[in-house]
Protein backbone atom coordinates (compact mmCIF):
# COMPACT_ATOMS: atom_id res chain seq x y z
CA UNK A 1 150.30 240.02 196.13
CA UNK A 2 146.83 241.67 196.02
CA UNK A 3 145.85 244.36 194.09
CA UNK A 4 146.15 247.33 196.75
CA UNK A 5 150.06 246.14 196.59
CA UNK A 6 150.35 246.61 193.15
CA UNK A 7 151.69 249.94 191.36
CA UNK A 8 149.07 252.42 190.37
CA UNK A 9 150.38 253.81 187.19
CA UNK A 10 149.10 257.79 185.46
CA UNK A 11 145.99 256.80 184.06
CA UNK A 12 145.29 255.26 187.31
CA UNK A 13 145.82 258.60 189.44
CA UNK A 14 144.38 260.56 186.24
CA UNK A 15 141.20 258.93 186.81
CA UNK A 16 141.32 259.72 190.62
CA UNK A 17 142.15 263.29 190.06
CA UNK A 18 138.96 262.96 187.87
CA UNK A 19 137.15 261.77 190.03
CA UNK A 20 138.14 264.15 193.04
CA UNK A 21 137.83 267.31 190.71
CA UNK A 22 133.97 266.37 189.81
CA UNK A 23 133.57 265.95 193.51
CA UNK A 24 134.83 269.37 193.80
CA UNK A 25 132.64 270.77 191.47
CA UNK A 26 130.04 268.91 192.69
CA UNK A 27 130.47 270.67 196.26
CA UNK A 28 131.45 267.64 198.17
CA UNK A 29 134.63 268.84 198.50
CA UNK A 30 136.17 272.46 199.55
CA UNK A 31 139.14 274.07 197.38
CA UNK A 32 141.51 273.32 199.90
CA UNK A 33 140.70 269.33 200.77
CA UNK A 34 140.48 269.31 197.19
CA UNK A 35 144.36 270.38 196.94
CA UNK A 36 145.13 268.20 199.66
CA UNK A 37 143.91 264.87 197.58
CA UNK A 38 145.31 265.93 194.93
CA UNK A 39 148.47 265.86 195.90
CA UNK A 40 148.23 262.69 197.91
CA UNK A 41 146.58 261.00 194.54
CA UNK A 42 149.78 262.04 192.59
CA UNK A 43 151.89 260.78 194.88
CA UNK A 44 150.32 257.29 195.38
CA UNK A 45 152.38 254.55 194.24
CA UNK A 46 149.67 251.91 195.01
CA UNK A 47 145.64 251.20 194.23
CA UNK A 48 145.86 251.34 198.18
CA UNK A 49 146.94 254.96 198.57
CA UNK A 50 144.26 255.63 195.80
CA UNK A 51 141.39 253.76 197.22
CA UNK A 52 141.53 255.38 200.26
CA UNK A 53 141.37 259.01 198.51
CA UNK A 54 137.50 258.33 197.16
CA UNK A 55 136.56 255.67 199.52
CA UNK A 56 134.14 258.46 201.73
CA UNK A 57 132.80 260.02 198.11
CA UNK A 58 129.76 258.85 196.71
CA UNK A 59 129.71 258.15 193.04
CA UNK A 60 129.97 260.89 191.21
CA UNK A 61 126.96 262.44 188.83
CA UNK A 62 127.86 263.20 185.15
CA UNK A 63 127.64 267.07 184.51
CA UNK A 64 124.53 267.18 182.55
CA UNK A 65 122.53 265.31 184.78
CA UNK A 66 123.82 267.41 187.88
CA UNK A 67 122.09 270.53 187.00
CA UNK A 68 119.32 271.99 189.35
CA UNK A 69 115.90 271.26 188.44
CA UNK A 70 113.11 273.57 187.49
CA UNK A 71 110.95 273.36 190.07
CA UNK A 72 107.17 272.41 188.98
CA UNK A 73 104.70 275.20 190.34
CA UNK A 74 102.23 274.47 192.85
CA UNK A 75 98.84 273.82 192.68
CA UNK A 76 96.56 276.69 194.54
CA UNK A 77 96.06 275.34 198.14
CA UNK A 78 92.29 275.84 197.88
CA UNK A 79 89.77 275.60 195.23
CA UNK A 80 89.63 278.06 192.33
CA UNK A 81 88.38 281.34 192.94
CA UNK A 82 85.03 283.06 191.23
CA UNK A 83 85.83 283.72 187.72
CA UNK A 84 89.06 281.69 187.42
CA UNK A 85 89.93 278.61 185.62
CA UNK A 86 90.75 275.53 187.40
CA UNK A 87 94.59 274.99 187.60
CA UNK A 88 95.01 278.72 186.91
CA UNK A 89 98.01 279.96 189.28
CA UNK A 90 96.58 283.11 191.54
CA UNK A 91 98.56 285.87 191.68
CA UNK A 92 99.33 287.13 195.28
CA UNK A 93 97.22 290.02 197.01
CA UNK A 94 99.58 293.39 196.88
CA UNK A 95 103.36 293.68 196.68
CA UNK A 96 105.20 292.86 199.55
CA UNK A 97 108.01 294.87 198.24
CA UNK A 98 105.71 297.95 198.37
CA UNK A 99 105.04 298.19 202.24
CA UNK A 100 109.18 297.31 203.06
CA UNK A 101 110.43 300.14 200.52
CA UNK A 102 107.72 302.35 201.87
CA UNK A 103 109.50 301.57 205.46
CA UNK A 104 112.59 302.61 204.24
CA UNK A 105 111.62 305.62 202.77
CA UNK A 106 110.26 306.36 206.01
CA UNK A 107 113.12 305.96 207.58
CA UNK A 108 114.99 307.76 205.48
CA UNK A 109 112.73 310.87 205.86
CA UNK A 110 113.03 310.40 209.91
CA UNK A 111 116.58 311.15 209.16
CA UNK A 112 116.29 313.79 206.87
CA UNK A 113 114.01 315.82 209.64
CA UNK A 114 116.11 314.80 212.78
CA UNK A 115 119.15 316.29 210.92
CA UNK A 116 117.37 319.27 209.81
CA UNK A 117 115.91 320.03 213.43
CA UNK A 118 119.34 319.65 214.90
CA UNK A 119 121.14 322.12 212.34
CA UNK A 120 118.09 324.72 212.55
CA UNK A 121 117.03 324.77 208.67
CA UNK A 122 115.59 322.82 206.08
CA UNK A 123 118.28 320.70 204.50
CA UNK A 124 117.94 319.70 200.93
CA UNK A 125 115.55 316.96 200.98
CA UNK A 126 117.66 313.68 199.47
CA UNK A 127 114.55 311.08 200.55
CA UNK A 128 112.97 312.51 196.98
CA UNK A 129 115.17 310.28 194.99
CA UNK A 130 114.01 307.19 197.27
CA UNK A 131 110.17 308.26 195.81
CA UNK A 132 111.14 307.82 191.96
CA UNK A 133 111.18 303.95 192.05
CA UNK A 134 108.57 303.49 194.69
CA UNK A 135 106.24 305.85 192.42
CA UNK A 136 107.14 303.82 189.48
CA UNK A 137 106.25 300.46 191.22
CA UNK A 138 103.12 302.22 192.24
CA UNK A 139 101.80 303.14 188.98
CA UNK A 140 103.56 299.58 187.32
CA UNK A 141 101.56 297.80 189.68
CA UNK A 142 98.26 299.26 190.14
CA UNK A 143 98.76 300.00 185.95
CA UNK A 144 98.42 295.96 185.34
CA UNK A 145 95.51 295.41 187.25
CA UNK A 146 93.67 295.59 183.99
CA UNK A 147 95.50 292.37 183.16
């Protein structure tokens, strides 16, 4: 008798629902493959039916040392640039965000305007509010340069 015949006993399928639940957490596993294990695992009676629950898992990673790393900022493609340090990160030319907000309030005026032509009079202009936080990241922006 080998030891895939023999009885698995609790701690035996406690250790396998341990191990499936990091693997879950991990993201190896979805929700519901994760149910379906789990209820295979407690009803194992032998280290076969077990074994063959993990066998495609790779070993598991302890929780702290699963965490996402920082990632380590890049070094400027060329050479530093007049009047900057070496290693010193340069900050990127304008704000993308500026020129895609400005499109949408753009947009948004379009509308405004079609739907005042087509009911014959000025409609309260609503694209106003959409200036607020574009004016703000205006004057926040061109306000560091000094920096």
């Amino acid at each position: 008798m080998g030891r895939e015949d023999m009885r698995a006993g609790d701690a035996d399928r406690e250790a396998v629902a341990e191990t499936l639940k990091a693997a879950l957490n991990e993201g190896r596993l979805d929700l519901h493959e994760y149910d379906e294990r789990l209820q295979q695992t407690y009803a194992a009676k032998t280290f076969r039916d077990l074994e063959g629950l993990t066998t495609d898992l790779p070993g598991t990673v302890p929780v702290q040392r699963a965490q996402v790393a920082p990632q380590q900022p890049m070094a400027p493609a060329a050479g530093p640039t007049p009047g900057s340090e070496v290693g010193e990160m340069r900050k990127p030319s304008g704000a993308p965000w500026l020129a895609s907000y400005g499109g949408v309030i753009l947009v948004c005026v379009l509308i405004w305007g079609v739907t005042s032509l087509a009911s014959g009079e000025f409609n309260y202009f609503w694209p106003a509010w959409m200036l607020i936080p574009f004016i703000f990241g205006v004057v926040g922006r061109f306000g560091n340069r000094g920096r």
